[in-house]
Protein backbone atom coordinates (compact mmCIF):
# COMPACT_ATOMS: atom_id res chain seq x y z
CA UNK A 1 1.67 28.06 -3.57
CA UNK A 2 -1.67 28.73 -2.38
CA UNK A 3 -2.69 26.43 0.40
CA UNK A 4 -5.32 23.62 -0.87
CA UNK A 5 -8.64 24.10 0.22
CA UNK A 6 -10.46 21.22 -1.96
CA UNK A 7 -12.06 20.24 -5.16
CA UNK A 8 -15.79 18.86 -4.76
CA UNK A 9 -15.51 17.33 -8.57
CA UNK A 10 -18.92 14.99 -7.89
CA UNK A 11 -20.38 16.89 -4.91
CA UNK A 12 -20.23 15.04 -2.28
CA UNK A 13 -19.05 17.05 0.11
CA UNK A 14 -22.44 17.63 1.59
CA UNK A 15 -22.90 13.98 1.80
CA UNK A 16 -19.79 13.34 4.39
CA UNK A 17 -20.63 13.09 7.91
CA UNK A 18 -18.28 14.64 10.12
CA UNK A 19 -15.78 11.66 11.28
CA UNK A 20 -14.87 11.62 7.44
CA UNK A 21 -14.65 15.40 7.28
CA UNK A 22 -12.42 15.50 10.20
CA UNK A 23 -10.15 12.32 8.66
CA UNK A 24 -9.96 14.00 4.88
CA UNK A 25 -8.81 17.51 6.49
CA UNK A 26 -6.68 16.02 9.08
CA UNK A 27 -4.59 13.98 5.92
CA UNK A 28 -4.88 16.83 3.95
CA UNK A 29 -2.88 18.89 6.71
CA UNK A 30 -0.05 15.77 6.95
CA UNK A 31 0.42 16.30 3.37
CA UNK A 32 0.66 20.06 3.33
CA UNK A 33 3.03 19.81 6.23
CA UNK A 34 5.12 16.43 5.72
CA UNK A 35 4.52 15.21 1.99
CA UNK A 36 4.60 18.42 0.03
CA UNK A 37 8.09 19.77 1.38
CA UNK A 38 9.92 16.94 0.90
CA UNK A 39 8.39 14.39 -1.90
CA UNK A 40 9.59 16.63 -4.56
CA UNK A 41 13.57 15.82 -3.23
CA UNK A 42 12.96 11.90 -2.73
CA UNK A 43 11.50 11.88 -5.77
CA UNK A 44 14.75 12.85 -7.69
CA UNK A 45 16.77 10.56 -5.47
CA UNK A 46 14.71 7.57 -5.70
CA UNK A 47 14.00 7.15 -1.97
CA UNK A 48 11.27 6.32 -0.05
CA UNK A 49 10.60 8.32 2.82
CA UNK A 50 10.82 6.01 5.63
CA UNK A 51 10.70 9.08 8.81
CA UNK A 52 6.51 9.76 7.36
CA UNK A 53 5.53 5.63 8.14
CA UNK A 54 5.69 6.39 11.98
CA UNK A 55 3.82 9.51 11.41
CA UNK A 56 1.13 7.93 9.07
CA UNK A 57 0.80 5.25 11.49
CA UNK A 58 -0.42 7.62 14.64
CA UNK A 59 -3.04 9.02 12.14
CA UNK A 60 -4.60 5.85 11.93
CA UNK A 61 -3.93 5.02 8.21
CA UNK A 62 -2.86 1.66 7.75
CA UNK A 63 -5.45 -0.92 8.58
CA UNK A 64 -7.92 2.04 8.85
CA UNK A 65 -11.09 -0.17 8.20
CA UNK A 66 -10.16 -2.95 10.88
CA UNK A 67 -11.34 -3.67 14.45
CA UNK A 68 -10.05 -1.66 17.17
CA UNK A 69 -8.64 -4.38 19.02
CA UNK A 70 -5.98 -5.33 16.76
CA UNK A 71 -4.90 -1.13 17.11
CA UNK A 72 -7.12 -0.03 13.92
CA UNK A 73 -8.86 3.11 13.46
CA UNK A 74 -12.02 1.14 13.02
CA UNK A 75 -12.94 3.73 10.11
CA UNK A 76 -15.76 3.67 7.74
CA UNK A 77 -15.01 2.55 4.08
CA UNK A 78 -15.77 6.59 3.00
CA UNK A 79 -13.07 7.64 5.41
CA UNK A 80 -10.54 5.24 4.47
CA UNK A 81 -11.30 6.38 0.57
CA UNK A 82 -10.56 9.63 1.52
CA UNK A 83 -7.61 8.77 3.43
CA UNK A 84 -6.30 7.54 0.01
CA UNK A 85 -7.20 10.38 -2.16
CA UNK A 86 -5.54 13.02 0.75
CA UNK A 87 -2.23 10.73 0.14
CA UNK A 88 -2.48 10.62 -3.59
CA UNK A 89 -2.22 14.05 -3.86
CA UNK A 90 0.83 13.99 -1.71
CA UNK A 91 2.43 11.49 -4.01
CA UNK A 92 1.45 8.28 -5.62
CA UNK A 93 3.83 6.21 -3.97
CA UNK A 94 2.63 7.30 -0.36
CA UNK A 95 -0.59 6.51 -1.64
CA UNK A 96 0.60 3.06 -2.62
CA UNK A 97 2.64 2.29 0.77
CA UNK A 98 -0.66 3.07 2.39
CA UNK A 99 -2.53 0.60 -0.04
CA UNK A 100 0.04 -1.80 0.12
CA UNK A 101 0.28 -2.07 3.99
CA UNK A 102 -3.72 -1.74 4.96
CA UNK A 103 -5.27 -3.83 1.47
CA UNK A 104 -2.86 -5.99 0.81
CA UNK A 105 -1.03 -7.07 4.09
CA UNK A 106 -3.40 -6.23 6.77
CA UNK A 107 -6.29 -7.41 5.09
CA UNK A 108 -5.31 -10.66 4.18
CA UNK A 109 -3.86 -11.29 7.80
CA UNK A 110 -6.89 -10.05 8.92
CA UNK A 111 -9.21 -11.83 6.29
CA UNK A 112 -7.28 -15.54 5.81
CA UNK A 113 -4.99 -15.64 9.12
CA UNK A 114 -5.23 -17.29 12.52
CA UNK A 115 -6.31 -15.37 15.47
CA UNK A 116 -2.36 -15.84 16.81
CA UNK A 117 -1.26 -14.52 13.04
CA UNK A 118 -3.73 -11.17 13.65
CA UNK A 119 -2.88 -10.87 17.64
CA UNK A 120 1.11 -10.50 16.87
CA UNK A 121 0.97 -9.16 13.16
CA UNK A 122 -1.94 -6.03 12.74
CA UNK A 123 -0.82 -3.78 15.99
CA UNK A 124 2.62 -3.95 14.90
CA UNK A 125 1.52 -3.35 11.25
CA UNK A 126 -0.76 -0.70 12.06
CA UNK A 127 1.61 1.50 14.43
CA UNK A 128 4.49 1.03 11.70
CA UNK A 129 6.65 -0.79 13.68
CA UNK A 130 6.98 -3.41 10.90
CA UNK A 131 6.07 -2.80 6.85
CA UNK A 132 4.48 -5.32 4.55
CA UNK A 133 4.92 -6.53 1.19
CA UNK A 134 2.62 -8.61 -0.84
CA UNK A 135 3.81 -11.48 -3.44
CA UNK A 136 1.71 -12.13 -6.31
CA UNK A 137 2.96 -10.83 -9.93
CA UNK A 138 5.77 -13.25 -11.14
CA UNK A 139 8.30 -12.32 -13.93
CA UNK A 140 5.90 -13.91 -16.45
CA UNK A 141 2.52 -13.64 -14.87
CA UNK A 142 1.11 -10.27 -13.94
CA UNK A 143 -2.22 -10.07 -15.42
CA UNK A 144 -3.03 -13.96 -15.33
CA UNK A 145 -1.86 -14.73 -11.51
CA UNK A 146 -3.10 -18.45 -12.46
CA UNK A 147 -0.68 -19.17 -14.00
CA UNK A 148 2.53 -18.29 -11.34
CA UNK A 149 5.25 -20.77 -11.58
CA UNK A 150 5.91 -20.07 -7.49
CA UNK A 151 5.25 -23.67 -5.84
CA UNK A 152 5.17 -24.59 -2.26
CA UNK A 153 5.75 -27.92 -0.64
CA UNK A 154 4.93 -29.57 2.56
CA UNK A 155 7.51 -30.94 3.92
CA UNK A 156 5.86 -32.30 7.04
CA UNK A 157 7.12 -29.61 9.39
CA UNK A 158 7.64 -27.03 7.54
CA UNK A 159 6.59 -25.62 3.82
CA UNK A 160 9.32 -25.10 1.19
CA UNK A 161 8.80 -22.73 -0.91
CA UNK A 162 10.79 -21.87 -4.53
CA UNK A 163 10.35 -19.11 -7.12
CA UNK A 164 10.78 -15.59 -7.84
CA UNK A 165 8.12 -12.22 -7.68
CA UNK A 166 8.60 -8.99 -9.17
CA UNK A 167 7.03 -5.08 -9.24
CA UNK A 168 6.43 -5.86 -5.58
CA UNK A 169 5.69 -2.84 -3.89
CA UNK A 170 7.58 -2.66 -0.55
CA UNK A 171 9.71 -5.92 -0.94
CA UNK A 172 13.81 -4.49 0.17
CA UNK A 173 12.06 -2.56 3.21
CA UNK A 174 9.57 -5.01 4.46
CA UNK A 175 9.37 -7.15 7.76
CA UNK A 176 6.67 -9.48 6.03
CA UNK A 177 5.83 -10.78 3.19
CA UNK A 178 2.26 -12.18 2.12
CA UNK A 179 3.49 -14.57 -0.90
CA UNK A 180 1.13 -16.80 -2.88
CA UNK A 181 2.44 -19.95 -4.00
CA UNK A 182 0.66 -23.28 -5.55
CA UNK A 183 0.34 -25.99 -3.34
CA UNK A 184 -0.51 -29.05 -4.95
CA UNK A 185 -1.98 -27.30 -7.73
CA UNK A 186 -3.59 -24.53 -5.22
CA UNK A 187 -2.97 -21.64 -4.37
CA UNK A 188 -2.62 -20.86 -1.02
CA UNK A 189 -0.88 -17.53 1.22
CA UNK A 190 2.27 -17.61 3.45
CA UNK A 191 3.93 -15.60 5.77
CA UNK A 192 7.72 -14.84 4.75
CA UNK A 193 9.56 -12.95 7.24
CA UNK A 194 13.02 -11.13 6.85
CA UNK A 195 15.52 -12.79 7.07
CA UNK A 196 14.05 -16.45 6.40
CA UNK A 197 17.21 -18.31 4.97
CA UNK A 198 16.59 -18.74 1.16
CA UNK A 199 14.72 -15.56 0.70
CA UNK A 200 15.82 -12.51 -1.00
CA UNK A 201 14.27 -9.00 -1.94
CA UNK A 202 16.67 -6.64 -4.05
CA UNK A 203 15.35 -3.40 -4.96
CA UNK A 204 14.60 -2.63 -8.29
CA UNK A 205 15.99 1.00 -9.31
CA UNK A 206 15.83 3.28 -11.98
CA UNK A 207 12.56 3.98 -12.18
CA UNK A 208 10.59 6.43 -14.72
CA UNK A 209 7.69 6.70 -12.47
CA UNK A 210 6.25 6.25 -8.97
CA UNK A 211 10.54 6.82 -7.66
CA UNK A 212 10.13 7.83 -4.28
CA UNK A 213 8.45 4.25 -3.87
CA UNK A 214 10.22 1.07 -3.10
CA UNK A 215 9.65 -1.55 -5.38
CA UNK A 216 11.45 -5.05 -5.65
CA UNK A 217 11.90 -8.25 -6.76
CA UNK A 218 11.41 -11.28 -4.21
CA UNK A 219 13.38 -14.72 -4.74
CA UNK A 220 12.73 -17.37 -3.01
CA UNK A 221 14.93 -20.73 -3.27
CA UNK A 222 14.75 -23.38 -1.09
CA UNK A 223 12.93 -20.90 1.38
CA UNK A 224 11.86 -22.99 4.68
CA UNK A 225 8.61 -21.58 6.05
CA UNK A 226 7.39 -22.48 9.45
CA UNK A 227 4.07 -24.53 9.64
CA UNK A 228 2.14 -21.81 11.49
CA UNK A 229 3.22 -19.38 8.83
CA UNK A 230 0.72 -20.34 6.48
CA UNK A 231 -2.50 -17.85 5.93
CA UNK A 232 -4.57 -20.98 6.72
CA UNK A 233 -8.06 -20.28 5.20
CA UNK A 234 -6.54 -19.36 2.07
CA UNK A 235 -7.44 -21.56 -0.74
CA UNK A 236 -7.68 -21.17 -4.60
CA UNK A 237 -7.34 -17.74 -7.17
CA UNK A 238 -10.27 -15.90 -5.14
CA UNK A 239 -7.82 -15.33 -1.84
CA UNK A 240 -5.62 -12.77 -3.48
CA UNK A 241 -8.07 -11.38 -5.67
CA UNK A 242 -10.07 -10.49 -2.79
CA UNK A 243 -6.91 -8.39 -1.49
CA UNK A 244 -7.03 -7.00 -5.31
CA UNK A 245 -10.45 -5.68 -4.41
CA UNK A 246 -9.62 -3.93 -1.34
CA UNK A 247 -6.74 -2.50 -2.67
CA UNK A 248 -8.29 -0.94 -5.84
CA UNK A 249 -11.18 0.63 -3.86
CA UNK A 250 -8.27 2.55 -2.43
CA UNK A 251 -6.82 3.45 -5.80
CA UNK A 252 -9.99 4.87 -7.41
CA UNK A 253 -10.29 7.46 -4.87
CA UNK A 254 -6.38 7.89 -4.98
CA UNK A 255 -7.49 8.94 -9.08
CA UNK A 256 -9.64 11.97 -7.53
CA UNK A 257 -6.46 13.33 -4.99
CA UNK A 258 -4.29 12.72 -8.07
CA UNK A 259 -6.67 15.22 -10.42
CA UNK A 260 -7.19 17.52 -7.23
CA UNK A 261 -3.19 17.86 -7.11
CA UNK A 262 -3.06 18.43 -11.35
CA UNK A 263 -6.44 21.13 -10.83
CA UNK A 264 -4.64 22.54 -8.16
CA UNK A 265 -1.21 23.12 -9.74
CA UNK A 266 -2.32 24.37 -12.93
CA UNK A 267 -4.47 26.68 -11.57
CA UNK A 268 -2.00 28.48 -9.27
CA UNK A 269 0.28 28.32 -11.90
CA UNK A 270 -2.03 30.22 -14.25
CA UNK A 271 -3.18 32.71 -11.63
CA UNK A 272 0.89 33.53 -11.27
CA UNK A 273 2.45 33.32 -14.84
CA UNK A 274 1.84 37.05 -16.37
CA UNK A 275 1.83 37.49 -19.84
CA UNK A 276 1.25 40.71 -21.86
CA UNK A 277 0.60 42.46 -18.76
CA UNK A 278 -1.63 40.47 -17.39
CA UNK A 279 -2.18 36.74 -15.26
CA UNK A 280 -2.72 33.74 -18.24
CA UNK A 281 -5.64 32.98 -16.12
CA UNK A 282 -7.71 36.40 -16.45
């Protein structure tokens, strides 16, 4: 196949200033080179390919929007769009590891969390060296997070935490999880590492769609969270739906590398299949 050079669909392209230039075309080569040859093969398997998070991570694309000093790229919200469509048309569930980790684990930290919680968590986060999940559609409550049945308790030194998420992007893989429990009748964030005793994240497989992305169910029962592990200016519905913002941002421009990759197929498609003589696309 013809090597990608672009689709301007809303002409923009004069409007990009050349950091962004440089960060669209420098994704756009990591997913000729690394995505493209092998996304097609984890796809039929079901697998997530683990070896490109490294590799992601010393392009700057997780976290890409936040400070410097926590090991961000510091980029502008344009860049980090395009960073998002590049991925996209690599593969949706690239795209969506990226989302996950930078808008919904990152941010939050970032966003709700102590300066100790940013100081050990975003570097490590940013470089790859640990993955993030992020806990908020239950069983029964996807489109009306209000109403999750997931409750958290203070127990005086420590926070116990009880019930069950699902579609969670991430979960079986990740080092961290941001969960969002009701406290008291509020909801509030908490950090759940691996391997906290009571806590649980079994893939969910056989997938129809986005397969060469991890996704997973999270149980939590009797799950005994540190005090310090709380996201502690988290408070009420508005805390996770500000993560919802940041990571739909993302999305949208993941819609435009999605249609560049359908353009771009069909077309070189059509400009190879010959019929009656002659390319279907003459």
């Amino acid at each position: 196949m013809t090597k990608f050079s672009g689709v301007d669909y809303y002409n923009i392209e004069s409007l990009l200033n050349e950091e962004e230039i440089l960060v669209r075309d420098t994704v756009r080569e990591f997913v000729d080179a690394e995505v493209l040859p092998v996304i097609e093969r984890y796809y039929r398997e079901g697998k997530f390919p683990i070896e490109l998070v490294r590799k992601m991570a010393d392009l700057g694309m997780f976290g890409s929007t936040l400070p410097a000093k926590y090991g961000c790229a510091e980029m502008n919200n344009v860049a980090y769009g395009l960073v998002m469509q590049e991925l996209e048309r690599g593969d949706s569930g690239i795209r969506s590891f990226a989302s996950v980790q930078s808008a919904l684990v990152m941010y939050p930290i970032y966003t709700f969390g102590s300066e100790a919680q940013k100081e050990y968590w975003l570097p490590k986060l940013a470089t790859g060296e640990k993955i993030g999940c992020f806990g908020l559609t239950e069983p029964d409550y996807g489109s009306n997070p209000a109403g999750m049945l997931t409750r958290a308790e203070d127990k005086g030194d420590h926070y116990l935490i009880n019930g069950a998420k699902m579609w969670i992007t991430n979960g079986t893989i990740a080092d961290v999880a941001v969960v969002w429990a009701k406290m008291n009748g509020i909801i509030h964030g908490f950090l759940v590492e691996r391997g906290t005793e009571g806590f649980s994240a079994p893939e969910m497989t056989g997938k129809h769609s986005l397969r060469a992305s991890v996704t997973s169910e999270l149980i939590f029962q009797d799950c005994r969270i540190p005090k310090e592990n709380i996201l502690p200016a988290t408070e009420g519905l508005k805390s996770p739906l500000m993560c919802l913002n940041q990571a739909r941002y993302g999305i949208a421009w993941g819609a435009i590398g999605s249609a560049m990759a359908c353009y771009h197929t069909a077309l070189e498609y059509a400009k190879s299949r010959v019929q009656f003589g002659k390319p279907i696309a003459s």
